[in-house]
N, C-alpha and C. Protein backbone atom coordinates (compact mmCIF):
# COMPACT_ATOMS: atom_id res chain seq x y z
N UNK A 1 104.34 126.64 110.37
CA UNK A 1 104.69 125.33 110.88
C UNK A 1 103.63 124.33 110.46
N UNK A 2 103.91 123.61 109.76
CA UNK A 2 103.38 122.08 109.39
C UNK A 2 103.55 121.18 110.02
N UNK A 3 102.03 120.27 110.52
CA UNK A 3 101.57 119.56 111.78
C UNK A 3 101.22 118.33 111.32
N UNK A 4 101.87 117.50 110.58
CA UNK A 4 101.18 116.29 110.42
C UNK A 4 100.19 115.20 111.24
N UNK A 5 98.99 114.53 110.77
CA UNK A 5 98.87 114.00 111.69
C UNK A 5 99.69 112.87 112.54
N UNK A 6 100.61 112.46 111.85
CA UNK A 6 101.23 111.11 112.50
C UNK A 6 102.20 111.79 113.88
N UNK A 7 102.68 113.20 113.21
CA UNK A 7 103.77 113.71 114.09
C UNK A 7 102.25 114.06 115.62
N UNK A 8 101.41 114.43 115.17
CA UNK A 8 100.65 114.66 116.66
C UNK A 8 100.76 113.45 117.14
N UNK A 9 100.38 111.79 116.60
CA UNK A 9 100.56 111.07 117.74
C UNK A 9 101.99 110.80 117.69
N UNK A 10 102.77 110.32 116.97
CA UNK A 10 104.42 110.13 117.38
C UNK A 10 104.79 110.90 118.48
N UNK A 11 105.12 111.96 117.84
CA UNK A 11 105.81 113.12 118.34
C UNK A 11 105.33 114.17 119.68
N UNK A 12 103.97 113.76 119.86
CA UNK A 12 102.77 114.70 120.99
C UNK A 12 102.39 113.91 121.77
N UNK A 13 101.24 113.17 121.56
CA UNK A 13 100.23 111.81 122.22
C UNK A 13 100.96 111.15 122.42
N UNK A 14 101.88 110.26 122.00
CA UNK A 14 102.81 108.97 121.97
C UNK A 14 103.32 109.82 123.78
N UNK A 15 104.09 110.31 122.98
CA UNK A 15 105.27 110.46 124.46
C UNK A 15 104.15 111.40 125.64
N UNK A 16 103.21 111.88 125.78
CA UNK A 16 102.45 111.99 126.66
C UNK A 16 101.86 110.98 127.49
N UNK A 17 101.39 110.44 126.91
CA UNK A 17 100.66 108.92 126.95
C UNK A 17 101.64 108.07 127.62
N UNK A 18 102.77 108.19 127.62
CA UNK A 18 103.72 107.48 128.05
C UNK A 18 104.38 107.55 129.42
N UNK A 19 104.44 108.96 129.45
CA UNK A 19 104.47 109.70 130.51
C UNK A 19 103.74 109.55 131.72
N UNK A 20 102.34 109.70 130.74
CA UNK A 20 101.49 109.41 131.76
C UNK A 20 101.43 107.68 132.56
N UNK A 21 101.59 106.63 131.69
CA UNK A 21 101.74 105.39 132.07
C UNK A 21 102.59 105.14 133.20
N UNK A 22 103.83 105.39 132.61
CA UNK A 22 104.65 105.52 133.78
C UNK A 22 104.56 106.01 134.96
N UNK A 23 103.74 107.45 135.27
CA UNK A 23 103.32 108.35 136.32
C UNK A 23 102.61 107.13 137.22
N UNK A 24 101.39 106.99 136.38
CA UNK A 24 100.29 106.32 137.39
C UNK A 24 100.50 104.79 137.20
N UNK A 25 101.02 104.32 136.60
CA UNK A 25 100.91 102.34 137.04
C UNK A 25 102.52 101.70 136.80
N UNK A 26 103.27 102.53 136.32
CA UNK A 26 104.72 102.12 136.45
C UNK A 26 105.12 101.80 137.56
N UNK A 27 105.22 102.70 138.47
CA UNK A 27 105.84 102.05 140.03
C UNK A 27 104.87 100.66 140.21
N UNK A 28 103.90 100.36 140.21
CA UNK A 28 102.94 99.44 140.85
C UNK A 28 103.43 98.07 139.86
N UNK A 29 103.84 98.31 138.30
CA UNK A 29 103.74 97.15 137.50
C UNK A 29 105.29 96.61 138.11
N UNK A 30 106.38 97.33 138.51
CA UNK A 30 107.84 96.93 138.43
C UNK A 30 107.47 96.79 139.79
N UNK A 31 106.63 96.71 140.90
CA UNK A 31 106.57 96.27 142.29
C UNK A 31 105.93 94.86 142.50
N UNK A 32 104.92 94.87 141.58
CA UNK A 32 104.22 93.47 141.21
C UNK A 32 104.15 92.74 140.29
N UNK A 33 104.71 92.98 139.50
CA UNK A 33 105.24 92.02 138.37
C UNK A 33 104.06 91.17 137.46
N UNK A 34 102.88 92.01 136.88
CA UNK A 34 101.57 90.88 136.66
C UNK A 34 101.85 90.45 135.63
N UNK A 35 101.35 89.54 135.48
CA UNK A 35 101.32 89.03 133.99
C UNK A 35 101.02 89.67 132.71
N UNK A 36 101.74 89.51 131.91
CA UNK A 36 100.98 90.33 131.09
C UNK A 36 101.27 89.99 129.53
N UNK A 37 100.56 90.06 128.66
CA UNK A 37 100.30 89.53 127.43
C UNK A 37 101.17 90.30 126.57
N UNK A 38 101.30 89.78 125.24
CA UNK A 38 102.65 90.17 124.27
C UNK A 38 102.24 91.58 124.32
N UNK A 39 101.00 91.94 123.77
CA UNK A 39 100.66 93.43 122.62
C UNK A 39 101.19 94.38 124.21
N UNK A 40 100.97 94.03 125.32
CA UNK A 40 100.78 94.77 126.78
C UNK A 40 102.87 94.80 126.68
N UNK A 41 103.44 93.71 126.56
CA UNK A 41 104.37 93.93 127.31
C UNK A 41 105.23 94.47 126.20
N UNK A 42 105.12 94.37 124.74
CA UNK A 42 105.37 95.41 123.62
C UNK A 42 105.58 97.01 123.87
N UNK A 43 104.06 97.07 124.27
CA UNK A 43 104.01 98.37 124.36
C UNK A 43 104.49 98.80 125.81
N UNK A 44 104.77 98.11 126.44
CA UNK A 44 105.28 98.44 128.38
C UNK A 44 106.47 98.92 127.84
N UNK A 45 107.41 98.51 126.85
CA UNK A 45 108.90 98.62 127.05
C UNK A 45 109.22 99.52 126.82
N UNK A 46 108.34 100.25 125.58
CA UNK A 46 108.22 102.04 125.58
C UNK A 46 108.17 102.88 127.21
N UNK A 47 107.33 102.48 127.59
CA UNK A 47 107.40 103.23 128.89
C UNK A 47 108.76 102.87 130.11
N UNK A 48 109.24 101.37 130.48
CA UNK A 48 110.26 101.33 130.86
C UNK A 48 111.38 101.90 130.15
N UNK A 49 111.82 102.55 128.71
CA UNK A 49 112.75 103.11 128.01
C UNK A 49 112.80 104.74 127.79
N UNK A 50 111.33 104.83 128.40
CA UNK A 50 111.15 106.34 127.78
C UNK A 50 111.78 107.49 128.42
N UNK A 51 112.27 108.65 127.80
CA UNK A 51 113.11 109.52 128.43
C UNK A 51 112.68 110.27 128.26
N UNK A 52 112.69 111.27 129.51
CA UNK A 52 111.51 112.01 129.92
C UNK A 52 111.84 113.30 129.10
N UNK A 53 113.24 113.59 128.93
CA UNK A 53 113.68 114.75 128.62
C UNK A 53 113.20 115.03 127.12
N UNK A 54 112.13 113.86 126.58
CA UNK A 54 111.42 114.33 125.12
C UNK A 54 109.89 114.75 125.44
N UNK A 55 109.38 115.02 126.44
CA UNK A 55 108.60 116.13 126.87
C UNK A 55 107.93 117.48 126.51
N UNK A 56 109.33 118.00 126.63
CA UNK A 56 109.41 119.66 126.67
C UNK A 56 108.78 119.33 125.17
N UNK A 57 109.89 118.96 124.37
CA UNK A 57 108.99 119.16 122.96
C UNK A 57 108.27 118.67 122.80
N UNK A 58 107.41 118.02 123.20
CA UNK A 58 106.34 116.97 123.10
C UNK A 58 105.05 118.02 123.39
N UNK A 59 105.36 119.02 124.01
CA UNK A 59 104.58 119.53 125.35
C UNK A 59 104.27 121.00 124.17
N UNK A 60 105.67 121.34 123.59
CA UNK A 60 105.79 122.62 123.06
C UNK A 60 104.61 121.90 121.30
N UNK A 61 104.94 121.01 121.15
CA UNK A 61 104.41 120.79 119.78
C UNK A 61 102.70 121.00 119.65
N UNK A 62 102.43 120.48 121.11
CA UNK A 62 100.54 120.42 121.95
C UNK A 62 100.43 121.50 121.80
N UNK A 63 101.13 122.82 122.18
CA UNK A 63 100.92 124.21 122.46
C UNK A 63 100.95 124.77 121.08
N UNK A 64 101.56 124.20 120.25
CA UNK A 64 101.91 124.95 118.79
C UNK A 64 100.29 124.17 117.81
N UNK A 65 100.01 123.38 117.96
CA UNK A 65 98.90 123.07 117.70
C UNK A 65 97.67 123.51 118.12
N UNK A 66 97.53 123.35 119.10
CA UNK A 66 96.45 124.24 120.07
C UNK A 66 96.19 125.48 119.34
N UNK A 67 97.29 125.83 119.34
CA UNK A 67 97.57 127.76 119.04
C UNK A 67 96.75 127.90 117.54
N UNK A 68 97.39 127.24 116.99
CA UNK A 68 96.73 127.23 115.55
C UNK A 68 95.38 126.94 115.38
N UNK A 69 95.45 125.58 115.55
CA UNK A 69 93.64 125.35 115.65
C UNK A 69 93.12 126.50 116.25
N UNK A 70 92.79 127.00 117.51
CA UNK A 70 92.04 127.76 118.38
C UNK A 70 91.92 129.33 117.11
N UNK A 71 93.25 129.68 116.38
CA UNK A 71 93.59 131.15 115.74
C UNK A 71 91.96 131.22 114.55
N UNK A 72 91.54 129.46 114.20
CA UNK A 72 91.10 129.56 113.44
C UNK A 72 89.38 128.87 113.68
N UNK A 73 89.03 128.72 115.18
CA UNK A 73 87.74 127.69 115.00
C UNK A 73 87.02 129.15 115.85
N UNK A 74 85.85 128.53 115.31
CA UNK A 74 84.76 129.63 115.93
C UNK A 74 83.71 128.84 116.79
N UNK A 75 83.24 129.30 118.14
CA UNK A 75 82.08 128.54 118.39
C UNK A 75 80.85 128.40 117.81
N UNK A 76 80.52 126.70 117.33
CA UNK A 76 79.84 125.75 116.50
C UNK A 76 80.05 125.67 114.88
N UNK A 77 81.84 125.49 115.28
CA UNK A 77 82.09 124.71 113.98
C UNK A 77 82.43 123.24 114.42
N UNK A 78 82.70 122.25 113.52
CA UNK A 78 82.42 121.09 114.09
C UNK A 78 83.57 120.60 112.72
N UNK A 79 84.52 119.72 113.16
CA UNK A 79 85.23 118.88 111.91
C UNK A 79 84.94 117.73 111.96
N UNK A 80 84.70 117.02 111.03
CA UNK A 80 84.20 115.70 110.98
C UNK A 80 85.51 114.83 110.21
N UNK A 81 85.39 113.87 110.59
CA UNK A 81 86.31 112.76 109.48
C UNK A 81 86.48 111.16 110.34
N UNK A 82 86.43 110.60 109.74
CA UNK A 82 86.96 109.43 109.76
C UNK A 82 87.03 108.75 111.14
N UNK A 83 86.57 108.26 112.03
CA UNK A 83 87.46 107.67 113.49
C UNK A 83 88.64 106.85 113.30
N UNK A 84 88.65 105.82 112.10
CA UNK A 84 89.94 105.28 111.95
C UNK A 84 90.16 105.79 110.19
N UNK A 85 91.14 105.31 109.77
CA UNK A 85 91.47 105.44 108.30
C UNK A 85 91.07 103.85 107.77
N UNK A 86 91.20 102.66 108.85
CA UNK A 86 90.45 101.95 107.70
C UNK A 86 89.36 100.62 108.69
N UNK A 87 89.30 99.89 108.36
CA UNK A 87 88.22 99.25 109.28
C UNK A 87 88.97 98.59 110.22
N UNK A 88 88.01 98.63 111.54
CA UNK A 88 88.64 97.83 112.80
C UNK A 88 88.95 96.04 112.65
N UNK A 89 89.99 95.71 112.98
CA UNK A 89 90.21 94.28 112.49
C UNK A 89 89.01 93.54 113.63
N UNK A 90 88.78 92.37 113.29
CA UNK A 90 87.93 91.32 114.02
C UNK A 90 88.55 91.42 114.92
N UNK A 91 87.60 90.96 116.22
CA UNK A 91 88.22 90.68 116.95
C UNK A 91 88.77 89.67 117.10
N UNK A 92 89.94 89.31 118.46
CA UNK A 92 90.85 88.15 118.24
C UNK A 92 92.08 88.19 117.02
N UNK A 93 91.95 89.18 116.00
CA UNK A 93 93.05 88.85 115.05
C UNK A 93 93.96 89.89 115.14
N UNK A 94 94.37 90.64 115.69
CA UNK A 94 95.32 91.56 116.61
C UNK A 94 95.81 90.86 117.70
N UNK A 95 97.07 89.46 117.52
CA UNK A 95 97.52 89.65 118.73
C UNK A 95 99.13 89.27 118.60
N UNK A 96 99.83 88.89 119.87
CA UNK A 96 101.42 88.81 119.65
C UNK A 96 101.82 87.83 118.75
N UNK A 97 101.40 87.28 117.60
CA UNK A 97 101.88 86.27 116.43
C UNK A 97 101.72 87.86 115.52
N UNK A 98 101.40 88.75 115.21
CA UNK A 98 101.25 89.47 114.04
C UNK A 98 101.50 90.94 114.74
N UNK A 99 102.56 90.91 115.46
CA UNK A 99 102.75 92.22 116.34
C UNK A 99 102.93 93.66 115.34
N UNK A 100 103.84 92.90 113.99
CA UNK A 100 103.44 94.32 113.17
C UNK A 100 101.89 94.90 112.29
N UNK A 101 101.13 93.96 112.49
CA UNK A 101 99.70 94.23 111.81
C UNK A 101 98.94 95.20 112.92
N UNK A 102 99.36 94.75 114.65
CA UNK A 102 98.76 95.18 115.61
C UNK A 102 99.52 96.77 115.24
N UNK A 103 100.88 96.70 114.81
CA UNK A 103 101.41 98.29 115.18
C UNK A 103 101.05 98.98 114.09
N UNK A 104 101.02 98.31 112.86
CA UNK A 104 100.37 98.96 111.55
C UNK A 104 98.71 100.00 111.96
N UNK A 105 98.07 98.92 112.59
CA UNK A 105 96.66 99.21 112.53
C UNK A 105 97.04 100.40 113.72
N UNK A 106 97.18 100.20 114.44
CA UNK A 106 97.14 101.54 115.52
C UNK A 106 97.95 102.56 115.62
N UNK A 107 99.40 102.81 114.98
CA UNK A 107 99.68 104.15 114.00
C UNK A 107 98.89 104.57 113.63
N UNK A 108 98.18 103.95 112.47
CA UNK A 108 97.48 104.70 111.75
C UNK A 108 96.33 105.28 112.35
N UNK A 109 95.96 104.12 113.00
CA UNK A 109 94.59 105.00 113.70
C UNK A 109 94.59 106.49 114.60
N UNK A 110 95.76 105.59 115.49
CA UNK A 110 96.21 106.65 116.49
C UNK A 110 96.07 108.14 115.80
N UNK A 111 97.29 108.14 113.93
CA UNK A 111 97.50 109.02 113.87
C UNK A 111 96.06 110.40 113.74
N UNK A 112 94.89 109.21 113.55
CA UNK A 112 93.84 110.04 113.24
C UNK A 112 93.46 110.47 114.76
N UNK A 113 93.00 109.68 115.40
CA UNK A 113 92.79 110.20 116.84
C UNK A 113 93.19 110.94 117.56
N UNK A 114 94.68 111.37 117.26
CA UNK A 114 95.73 112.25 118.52
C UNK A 114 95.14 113.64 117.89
N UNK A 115 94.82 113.81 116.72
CA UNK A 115 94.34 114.93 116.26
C UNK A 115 93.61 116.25 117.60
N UNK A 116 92.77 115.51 118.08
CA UNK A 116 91.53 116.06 118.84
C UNK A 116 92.34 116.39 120.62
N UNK A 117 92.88 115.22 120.48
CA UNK A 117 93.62 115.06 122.20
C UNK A 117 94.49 115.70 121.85
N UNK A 118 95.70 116.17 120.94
CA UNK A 118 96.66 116.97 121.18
C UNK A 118 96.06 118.47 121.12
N UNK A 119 95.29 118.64 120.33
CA UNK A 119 94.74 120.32 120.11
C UNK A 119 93.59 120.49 121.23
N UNK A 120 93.24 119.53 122.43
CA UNK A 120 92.71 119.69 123.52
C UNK A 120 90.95 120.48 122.83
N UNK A 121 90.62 119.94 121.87
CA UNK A 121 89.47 119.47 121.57
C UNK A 121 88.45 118.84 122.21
N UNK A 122 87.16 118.92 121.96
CA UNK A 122 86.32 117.41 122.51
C UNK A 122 85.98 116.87 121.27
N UNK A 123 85.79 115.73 121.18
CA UNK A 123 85.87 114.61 120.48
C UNK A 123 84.52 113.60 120.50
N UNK A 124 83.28 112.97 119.33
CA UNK A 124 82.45 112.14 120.24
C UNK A 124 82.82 111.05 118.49
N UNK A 125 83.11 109.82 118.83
CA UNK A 125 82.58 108.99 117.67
C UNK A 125 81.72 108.57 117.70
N UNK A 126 80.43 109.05 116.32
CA UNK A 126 79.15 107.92 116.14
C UNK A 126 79.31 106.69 115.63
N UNK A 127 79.05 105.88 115.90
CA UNK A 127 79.14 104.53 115.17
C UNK A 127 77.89 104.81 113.89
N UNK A 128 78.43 104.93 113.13
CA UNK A 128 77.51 105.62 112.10
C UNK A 128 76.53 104.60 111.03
N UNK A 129 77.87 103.61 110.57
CA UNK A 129 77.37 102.65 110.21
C UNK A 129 78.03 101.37 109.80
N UNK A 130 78.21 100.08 109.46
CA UNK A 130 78.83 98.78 109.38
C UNK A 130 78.97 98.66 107.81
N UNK A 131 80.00 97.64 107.97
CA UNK A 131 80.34 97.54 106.26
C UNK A 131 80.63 96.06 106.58
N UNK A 132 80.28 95.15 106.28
CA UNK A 132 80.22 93.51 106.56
C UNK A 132 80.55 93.53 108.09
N UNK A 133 79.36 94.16 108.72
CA UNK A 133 79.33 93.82 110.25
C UNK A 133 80.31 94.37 111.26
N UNK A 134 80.81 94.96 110.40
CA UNK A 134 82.15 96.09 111.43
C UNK A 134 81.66 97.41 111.33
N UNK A 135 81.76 97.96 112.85
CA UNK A 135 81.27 99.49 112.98
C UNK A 135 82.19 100.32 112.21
N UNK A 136 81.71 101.23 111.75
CA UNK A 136 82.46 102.00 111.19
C UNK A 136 82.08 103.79 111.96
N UNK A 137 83.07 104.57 112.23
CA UNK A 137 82.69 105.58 112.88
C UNK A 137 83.16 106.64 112.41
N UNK A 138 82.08 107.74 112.67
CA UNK A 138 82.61 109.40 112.68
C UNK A 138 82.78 109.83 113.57
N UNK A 139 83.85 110.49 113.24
CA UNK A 139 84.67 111.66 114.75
C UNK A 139 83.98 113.16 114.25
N UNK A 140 83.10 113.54 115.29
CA UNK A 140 82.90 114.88 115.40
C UNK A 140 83.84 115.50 116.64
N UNK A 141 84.20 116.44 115.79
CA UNK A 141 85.34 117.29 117.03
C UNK A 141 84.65 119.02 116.77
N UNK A 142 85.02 119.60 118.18
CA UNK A 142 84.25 121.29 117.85
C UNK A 142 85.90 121.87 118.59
N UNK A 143 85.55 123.33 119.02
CA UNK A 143 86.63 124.03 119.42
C UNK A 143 87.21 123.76 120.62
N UNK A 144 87.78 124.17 121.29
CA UNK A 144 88.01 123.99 122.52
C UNK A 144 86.99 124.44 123.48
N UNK A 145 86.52 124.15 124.68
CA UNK A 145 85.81 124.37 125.35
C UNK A 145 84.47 124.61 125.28
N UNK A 146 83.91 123.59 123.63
CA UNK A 146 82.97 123.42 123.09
C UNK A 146 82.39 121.95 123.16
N UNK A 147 82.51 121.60 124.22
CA UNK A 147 81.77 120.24 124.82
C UNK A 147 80.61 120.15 124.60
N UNK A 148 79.92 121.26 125.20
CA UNK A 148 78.41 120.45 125.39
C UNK A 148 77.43 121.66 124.04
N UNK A 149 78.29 122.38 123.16
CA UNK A 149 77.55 122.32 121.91
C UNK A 149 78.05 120.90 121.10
N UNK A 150 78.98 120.25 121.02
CA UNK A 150 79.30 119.06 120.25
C UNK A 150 78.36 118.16 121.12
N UNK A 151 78.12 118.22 122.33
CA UNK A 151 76.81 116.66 123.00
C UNK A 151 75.67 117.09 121.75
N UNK A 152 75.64 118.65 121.50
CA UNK A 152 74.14 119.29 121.16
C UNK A 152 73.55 118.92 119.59
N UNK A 153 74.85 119.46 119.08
CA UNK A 153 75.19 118.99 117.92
C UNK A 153 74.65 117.39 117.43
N UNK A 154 75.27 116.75 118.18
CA UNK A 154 75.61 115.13 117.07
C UNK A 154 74.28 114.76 117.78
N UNK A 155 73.54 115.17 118.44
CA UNK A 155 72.13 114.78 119.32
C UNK A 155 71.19 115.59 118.28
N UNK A 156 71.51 116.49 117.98
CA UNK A 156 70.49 117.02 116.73
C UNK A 156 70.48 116.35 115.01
N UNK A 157 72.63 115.88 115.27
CA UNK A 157 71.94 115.33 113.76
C UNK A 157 71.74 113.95 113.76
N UNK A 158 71.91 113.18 114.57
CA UNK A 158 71.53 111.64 114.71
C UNK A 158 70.40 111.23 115.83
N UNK A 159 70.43 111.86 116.69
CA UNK A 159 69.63 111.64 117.66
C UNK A 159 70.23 110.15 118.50
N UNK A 160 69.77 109.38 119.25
CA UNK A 160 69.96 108.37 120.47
C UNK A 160 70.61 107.50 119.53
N UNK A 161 69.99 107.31 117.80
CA UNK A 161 70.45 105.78 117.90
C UNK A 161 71.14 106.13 116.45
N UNK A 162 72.31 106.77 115.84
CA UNK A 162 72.49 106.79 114.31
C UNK A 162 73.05 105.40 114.08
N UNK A 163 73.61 104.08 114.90
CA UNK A 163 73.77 103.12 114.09
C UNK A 163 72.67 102.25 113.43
N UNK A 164 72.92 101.76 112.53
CA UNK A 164 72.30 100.79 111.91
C UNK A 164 72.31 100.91 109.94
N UNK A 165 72.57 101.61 109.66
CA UNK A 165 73.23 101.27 108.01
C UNK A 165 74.29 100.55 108.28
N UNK A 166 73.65 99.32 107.39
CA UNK A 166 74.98 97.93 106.70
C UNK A 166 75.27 98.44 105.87
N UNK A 167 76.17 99.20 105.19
CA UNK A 167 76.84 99.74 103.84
C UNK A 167 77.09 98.33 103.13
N UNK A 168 77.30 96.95 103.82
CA UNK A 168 78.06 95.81 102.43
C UNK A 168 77.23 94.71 103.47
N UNK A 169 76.84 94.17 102.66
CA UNK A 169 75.98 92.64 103.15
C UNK A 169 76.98 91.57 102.78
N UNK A 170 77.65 91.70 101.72
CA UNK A 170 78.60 90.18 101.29
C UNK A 170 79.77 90.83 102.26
N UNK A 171 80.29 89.43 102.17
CA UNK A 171 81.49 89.65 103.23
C UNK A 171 82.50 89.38 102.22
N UNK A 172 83.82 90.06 102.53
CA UNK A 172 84.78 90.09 101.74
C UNK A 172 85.94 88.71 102.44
């Protein structure tokens, strides 16, 4: 079975995440009605639409992942890659005038992130280093129930402070 990353967040994280929204602040948002901003009420309508009965597989796909990863990690291996696939936009320029740039950028990211949360991983990003003033980060992830060798880990190879390489001084 082939696990893409996008299908972990689509198909796994997405509808978990959703689930979960609904669980804990759904009753409270449709009782009080707050205000709430485009990118917020975009993404709300997923959760007022969502049907629960995509779960089970949602649930079975976590377990089929899990399974795999775990068949193959040993305690203090460590995968590294990427926190996003490409740089974090400025802030302020993610908002409801450019709603598909906002959904572009966080697919993709997502798809890198659900990686760790669906295979019930721990997860730490270093802010490693900036490229015209934007952090740029590594995701160290270890096995399951390998928390506090991954604290041990990224504390041995960076220590308190690994940001501060500017990789690009001109701004693009």
């Amino acid at each position: 079975m082939d696990i893409s990353l996008k299908s972990c967040n689509e198909d796994a994280l997405r509808i978990l995440q959703t689930a979960e929204i609904a669980n804990s602040i759904g009753g409270w948002i449709q009782e009080n009605r707050p205000e709430q901003g485009p990118n917020f009420q975009a993404g709300y309508r997923n959760v007022e639409q969502f049907d629960r009965s995509t779960m089970s597989d949602a649930l079975n796909l976590c377990e089929a992942l899990f399974s795999r990863v775990a068949a193959f990690t040993q305690p203090g291996d460590v995968f590294c890659y990427p926190t996003a696939p490409v740089l974090a936009p400025k802030k302020g320029t993610l908002t409801g005038s450019n709603l598909n740039s906002v959904r572009d950028y966080y697919d993709r990211t997502m798809a890198v992130t659900s990686f760790a949360g669906v295979a019930r991983l721990p997860e730490i990003t270093i802010p490693l280093a900036q490229v015209n003033g934007i952090p740029v980060g590594l995701s160290l992830t270890a096995g399951h129930y390998q928390d506090e060798f991954l604290l041990d880990a990224s504390l041995r190879l960076w220590g308190s402070q690994p940001m501060g390489l500017d990789l690009c001084s001109v701004t693009t």
